[in-house]
N, C-alpha and C. Protein backbone atom coordinates (compact mmCIF):
# COMPACT_ATOMS: atom_id res chain seq x y z
N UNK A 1 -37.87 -39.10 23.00
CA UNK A 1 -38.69 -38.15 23.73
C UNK A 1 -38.83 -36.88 22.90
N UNK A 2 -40.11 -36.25 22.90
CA UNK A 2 -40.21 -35.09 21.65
C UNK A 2 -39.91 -33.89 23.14
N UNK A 3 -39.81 -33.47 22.01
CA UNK A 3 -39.62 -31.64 22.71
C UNK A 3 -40.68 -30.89 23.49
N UNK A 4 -42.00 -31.87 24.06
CA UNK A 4 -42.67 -31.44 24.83
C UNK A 4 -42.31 -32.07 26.42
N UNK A 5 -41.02 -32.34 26.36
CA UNK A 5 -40.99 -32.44 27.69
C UNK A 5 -40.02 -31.40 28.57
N UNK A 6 -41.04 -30.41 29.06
CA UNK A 6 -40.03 -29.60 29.30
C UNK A 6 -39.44 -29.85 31.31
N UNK A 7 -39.95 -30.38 32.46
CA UNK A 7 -39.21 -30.66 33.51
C UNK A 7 -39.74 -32.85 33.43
N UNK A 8 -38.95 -32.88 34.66
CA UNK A 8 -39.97 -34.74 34.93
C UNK A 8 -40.90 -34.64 35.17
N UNK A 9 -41.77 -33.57 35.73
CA UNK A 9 -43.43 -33.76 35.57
C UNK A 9 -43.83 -34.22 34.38
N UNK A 10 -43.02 -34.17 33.00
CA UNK A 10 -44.18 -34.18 32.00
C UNK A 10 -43.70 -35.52 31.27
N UNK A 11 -42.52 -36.38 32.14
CA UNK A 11 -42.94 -37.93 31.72
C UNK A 11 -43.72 -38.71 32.21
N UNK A 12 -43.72 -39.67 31.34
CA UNK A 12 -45.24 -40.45 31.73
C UNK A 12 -45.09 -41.56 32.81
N UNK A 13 -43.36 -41.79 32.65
CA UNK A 13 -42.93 -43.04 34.12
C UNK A 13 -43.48 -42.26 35.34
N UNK A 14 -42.67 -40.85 35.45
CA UNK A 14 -43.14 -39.94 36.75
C UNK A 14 -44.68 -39.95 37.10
N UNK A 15 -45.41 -39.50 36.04
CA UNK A 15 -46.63 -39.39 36.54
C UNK A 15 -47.45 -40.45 36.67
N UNK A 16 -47.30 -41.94 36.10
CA UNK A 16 -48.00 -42.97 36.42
C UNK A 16 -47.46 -43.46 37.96
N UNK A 17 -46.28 -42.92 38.50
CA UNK A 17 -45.03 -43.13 39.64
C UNK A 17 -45.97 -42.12 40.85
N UNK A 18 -46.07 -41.18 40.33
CA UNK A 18 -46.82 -40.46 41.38
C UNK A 18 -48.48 -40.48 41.28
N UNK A 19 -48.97 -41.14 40.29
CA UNK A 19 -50.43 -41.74 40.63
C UNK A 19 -50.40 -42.68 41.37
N UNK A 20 -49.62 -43.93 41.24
CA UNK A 20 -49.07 -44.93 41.91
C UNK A 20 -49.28 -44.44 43.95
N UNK A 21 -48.32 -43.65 43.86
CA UNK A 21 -47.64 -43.21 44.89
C UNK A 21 -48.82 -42.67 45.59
N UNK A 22 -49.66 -41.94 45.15
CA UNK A 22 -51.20 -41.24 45.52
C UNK A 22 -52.00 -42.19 46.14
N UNK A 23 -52.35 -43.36 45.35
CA UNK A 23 -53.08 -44.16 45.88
C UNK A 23 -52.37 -45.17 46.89
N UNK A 24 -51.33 -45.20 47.30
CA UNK A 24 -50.59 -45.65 48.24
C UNK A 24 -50.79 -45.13 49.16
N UNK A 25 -50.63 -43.91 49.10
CA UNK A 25 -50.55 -42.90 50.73
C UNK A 25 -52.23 -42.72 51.17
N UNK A 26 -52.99 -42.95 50.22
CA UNK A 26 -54.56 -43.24 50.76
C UNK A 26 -54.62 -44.58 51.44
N UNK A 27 -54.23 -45.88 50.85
CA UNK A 27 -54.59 -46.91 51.06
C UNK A 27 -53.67 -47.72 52.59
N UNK A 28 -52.56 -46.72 53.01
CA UNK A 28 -51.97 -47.18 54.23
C UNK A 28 -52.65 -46.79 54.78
N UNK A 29 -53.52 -45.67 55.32
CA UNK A 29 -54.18 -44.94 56.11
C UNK A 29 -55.33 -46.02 56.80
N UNK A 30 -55.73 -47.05 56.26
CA UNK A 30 -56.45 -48.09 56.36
C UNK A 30 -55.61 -49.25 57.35
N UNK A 31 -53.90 -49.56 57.27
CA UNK A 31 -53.77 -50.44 57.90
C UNK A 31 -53.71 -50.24 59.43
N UNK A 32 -53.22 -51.12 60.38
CA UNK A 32 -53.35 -51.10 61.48
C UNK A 32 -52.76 -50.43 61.82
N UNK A 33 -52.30 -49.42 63.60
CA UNK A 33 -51.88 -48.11 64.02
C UNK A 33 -50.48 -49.20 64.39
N UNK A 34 -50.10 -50.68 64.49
CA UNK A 34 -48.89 -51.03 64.79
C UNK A 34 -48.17 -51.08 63.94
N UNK A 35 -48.73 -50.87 63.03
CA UNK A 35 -48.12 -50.83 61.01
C UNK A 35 -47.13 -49.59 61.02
N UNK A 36 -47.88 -48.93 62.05
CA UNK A 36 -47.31 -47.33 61.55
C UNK A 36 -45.45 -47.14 61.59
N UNK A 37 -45.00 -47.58 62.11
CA UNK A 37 -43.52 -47.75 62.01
C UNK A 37 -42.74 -49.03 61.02
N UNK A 38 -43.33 -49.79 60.56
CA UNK A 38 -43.46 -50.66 59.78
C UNK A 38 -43.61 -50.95 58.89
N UNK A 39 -44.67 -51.53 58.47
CA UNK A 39 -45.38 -51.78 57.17
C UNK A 39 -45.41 -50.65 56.54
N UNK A 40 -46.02 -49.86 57.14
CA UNK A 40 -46.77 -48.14 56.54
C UNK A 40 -45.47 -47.27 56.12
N UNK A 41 -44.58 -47.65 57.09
CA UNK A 41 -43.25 -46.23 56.42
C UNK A 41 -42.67 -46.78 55.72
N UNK A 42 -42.50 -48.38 55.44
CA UNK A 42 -41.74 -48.77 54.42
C UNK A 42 -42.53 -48.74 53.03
N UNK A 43 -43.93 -48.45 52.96
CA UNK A 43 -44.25 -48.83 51.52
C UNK A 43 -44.31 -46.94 51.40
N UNK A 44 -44.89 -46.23 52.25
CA UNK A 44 -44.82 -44.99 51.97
C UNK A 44 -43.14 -44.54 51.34
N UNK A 45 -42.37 -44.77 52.18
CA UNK A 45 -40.77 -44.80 51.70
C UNK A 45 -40.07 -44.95 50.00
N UNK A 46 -40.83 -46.43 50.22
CA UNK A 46 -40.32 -46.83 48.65
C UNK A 46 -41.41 -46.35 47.55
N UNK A 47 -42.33 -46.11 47.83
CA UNK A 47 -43.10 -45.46 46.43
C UNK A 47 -43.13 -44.20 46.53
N UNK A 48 -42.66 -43.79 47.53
CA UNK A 48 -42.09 -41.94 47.19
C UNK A 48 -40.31 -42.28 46.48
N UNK A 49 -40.10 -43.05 46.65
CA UNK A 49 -38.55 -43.34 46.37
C UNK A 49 -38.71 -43.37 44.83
N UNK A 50 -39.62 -44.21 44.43
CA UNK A 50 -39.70 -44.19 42.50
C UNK A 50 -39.82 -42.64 42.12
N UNK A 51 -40.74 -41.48 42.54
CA UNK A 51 -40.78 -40.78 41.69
C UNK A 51 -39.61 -39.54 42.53
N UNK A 52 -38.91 -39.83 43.29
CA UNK A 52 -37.83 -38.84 43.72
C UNK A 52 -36.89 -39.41 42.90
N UNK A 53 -36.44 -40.89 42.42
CA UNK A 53 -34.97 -40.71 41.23
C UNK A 53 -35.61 -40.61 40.48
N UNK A 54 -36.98 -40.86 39.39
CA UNK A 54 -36.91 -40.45 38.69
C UNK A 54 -36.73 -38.86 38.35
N UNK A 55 -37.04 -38.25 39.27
CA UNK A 55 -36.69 -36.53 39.50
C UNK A 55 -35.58 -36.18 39.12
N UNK A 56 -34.96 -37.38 40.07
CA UNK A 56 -33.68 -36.58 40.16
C UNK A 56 -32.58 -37.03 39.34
N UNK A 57 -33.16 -38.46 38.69
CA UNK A 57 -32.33 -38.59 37.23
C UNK A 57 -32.49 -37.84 36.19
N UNK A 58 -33.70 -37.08 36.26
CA UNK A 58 -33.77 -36.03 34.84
C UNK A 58 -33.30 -35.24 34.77
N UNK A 59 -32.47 -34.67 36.50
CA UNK A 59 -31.81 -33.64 36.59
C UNK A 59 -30.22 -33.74 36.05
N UNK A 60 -29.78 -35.31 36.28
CA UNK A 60 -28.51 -35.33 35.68
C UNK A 60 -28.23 -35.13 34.30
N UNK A 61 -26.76 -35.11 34.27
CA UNK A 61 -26.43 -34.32 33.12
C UNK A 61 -25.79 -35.29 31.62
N UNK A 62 -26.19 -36.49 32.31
CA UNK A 62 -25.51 -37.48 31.12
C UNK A 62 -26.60 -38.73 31.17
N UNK A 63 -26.57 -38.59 30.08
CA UNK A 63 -27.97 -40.02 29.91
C UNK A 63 -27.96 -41.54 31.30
N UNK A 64 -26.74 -41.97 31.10
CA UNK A 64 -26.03 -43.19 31.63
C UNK A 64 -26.45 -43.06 33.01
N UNK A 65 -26.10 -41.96 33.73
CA UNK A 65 -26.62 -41.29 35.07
C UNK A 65 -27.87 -41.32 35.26
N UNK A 66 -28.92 -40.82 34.61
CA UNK A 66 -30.24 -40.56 34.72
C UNK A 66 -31.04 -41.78 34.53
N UNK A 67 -30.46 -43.01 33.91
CA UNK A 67 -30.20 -44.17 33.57
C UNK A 67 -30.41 -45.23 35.12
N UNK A 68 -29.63 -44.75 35.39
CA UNK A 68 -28.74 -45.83 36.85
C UNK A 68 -30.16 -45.45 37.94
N UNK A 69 -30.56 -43.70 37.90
CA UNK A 69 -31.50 -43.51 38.79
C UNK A 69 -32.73 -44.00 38.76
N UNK A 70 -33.12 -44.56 37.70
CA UNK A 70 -34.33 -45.10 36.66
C UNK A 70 -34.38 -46.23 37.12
N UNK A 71 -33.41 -46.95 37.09
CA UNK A 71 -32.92 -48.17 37.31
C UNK A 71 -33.41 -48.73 39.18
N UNK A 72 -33.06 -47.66 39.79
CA UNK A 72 -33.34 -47.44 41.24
C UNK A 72 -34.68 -47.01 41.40
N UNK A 73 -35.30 -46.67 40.77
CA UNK A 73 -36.69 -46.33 40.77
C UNK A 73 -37.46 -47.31 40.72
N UNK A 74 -37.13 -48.50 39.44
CA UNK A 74 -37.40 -49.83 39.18
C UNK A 74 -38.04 -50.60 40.49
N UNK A 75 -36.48 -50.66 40.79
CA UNK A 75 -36.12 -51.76 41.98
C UNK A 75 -36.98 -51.42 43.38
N UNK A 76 -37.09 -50.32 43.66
CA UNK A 76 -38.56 -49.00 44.42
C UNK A 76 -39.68 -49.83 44.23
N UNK A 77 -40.08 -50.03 42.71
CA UNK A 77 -41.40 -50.38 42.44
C UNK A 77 -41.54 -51.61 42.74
N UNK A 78 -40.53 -52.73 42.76
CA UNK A 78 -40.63 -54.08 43.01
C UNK A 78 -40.82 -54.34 44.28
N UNK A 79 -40.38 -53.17 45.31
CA UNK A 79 -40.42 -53.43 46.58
C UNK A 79 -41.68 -53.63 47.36
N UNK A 80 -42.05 -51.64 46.17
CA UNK A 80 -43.39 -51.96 46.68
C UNK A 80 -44.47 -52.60 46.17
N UNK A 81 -44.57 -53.63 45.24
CA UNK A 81 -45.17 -54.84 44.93
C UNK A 81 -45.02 -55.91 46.12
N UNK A 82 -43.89 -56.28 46.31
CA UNK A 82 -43.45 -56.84 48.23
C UNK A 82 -44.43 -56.62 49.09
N UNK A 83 -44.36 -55.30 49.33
CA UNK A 83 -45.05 -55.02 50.12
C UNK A 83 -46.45 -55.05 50.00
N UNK A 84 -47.08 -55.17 48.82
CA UNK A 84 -48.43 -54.78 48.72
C UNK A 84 -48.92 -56.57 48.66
N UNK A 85 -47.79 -57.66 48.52
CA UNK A 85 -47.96 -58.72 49.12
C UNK A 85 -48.13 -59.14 50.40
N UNK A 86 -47.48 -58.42 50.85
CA UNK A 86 -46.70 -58.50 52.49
C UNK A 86 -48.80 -58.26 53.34
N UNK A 87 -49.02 -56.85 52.49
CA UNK A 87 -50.15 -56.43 53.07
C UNK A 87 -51.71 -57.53 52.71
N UNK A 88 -51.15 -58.10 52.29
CA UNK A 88 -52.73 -58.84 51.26
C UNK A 88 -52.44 -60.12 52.44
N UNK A 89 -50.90 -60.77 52.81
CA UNK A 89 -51.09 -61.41 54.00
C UNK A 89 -51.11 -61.46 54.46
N UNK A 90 -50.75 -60.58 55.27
CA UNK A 90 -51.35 -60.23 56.49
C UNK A 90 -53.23 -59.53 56.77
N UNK A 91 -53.55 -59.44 55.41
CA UNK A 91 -55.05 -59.48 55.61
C UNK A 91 -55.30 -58.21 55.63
N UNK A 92 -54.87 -56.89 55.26
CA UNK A 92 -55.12 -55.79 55.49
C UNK A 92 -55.83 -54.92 54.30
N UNK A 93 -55.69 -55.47 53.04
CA UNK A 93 -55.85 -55.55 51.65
C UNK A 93 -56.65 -56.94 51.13
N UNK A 94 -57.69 -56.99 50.62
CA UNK A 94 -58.01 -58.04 49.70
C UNK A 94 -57.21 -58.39 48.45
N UNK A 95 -57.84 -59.82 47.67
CA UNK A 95 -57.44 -59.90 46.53
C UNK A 95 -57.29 -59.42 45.39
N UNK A 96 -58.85 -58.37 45.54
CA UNK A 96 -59.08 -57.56 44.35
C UNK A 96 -58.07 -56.72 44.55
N UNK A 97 -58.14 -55.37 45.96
CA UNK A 97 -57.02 -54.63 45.97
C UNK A 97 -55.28 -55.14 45.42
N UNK A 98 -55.41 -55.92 45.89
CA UNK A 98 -53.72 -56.44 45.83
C UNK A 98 -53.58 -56.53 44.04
N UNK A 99 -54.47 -56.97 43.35
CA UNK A 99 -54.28 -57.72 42.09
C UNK A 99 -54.24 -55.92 41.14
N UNK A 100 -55.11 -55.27 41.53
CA UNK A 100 -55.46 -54.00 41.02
C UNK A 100 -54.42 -52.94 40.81
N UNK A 101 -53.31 -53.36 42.24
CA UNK A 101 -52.00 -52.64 42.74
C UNK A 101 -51.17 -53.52 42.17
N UNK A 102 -51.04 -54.57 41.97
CA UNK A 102 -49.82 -55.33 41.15
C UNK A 102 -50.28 -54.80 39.81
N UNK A 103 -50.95 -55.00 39.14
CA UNK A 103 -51.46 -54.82 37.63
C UNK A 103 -50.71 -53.33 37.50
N UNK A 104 -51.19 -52.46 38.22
CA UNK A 104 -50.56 -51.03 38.03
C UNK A 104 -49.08 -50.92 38.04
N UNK A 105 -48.76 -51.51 39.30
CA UNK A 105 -47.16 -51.59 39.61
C UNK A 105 -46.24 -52.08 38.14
N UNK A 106 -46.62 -53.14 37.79
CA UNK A 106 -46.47 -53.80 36.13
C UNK A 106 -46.44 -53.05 35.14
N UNK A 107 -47.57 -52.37 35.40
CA UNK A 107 -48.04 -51.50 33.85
C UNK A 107 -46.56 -50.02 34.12
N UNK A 108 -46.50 -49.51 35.45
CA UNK A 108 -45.41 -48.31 35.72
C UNK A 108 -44.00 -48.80 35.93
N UNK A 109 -43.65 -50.33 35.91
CA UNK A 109 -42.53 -50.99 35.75
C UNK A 109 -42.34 -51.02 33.79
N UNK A 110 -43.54 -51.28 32.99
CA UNK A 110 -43.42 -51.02 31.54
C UNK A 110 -42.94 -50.04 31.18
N UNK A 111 -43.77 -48.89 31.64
CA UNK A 111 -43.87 -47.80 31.19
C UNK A 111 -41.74 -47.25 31.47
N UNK A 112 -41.52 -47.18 32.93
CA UNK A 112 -40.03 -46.83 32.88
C UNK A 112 -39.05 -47.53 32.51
N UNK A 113 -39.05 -48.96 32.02
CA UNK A 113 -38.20 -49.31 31.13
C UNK A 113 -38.50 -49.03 30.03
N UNK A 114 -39.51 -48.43 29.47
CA UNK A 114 -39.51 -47.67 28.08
C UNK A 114 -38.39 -46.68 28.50
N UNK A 115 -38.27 -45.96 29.32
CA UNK A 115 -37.71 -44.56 29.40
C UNK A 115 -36.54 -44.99 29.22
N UNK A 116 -35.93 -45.81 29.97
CA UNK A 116 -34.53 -46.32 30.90
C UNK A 116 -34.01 -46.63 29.17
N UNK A 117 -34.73 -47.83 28.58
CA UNK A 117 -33.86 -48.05 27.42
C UNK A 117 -33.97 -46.94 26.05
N UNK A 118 -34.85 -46.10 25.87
CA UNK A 118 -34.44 -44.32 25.65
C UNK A 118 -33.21 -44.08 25.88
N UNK A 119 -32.72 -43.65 27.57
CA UNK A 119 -31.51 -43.41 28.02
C UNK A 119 -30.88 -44.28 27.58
N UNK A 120 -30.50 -45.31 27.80
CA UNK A 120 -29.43 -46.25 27.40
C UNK A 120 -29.15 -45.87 25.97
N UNK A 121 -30.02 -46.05 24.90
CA UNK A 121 -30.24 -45.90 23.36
C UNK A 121 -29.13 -44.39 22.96
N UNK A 122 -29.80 -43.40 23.81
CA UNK A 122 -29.25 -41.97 23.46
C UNK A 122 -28.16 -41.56 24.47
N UNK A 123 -27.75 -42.63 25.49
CA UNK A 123 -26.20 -42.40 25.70
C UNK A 123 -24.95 -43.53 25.30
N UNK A 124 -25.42 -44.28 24.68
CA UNK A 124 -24.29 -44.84 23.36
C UNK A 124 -24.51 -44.45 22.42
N UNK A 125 -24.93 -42.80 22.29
CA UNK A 125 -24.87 -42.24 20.90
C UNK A 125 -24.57 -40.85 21.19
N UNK A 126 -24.40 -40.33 22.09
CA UNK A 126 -24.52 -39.03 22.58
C UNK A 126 -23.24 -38.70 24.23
N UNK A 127 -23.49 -39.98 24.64
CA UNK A 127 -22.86 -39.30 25.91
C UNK A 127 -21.13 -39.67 26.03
């Protein structure tokens, strides 16, 4: 990571995490009003969940740590791939949508294991 990163706004896992996360909180607004305790708070939940550890792993103070939260961010994004299945069968989402939201989910699952193995890399050398 070069020296232009000065808070987690200015990595690229975070901000593809909170583009992600953007078009999520538009696209529940569409499902059904019985969703709303359901379907809707669990995908809202977990894709605010990716870019809060990644936050809050940048805040820790040892690679390995910031690492583990990355890691939890991951597992966030897989969920809400789940879910954005969950929604395509139950019919609330088409194919295109669903395929458009997996493709992304994939591409911001790439993107933070770039980061994650960074951390790993520079805390068996540093921490």
């Amino acid at each position: 990571m070069g020296n232009d990163i000065q808070t987690f706004e200015d990595l690229n896992c975070w901000k593809k995490a909170r583009d992600l996360r953007n078009k999520i909180s538009k696209l529940v607004k569409q499902f059904p009003k019985e969703e709303k305790f359901a379907l809707t708070a669990q995908i809202i939940r977990a894709s605010r969940s990716v870019t809060h550890n990644i936050a809050e792993g940048y805040g820790r103070y040892h690679y390995k740590e910031n690492a583990q939260f990355c890691r939890t961010a991951r597992g966030s994004l897989y969920e809400v791939l789940d879910q954005i299945i969950v929604a395509n069968d139950e019919g609330y989402i088409d194919e295109f949508v669903t395929k458009e939201l997996r493709n992304e989910i994939i591409e911001t699952i790439r993107i933070l294991n770039g980061y994650i193995n960074y951390l790993v890399n520079k805390g068996t050398n540093n921490d």
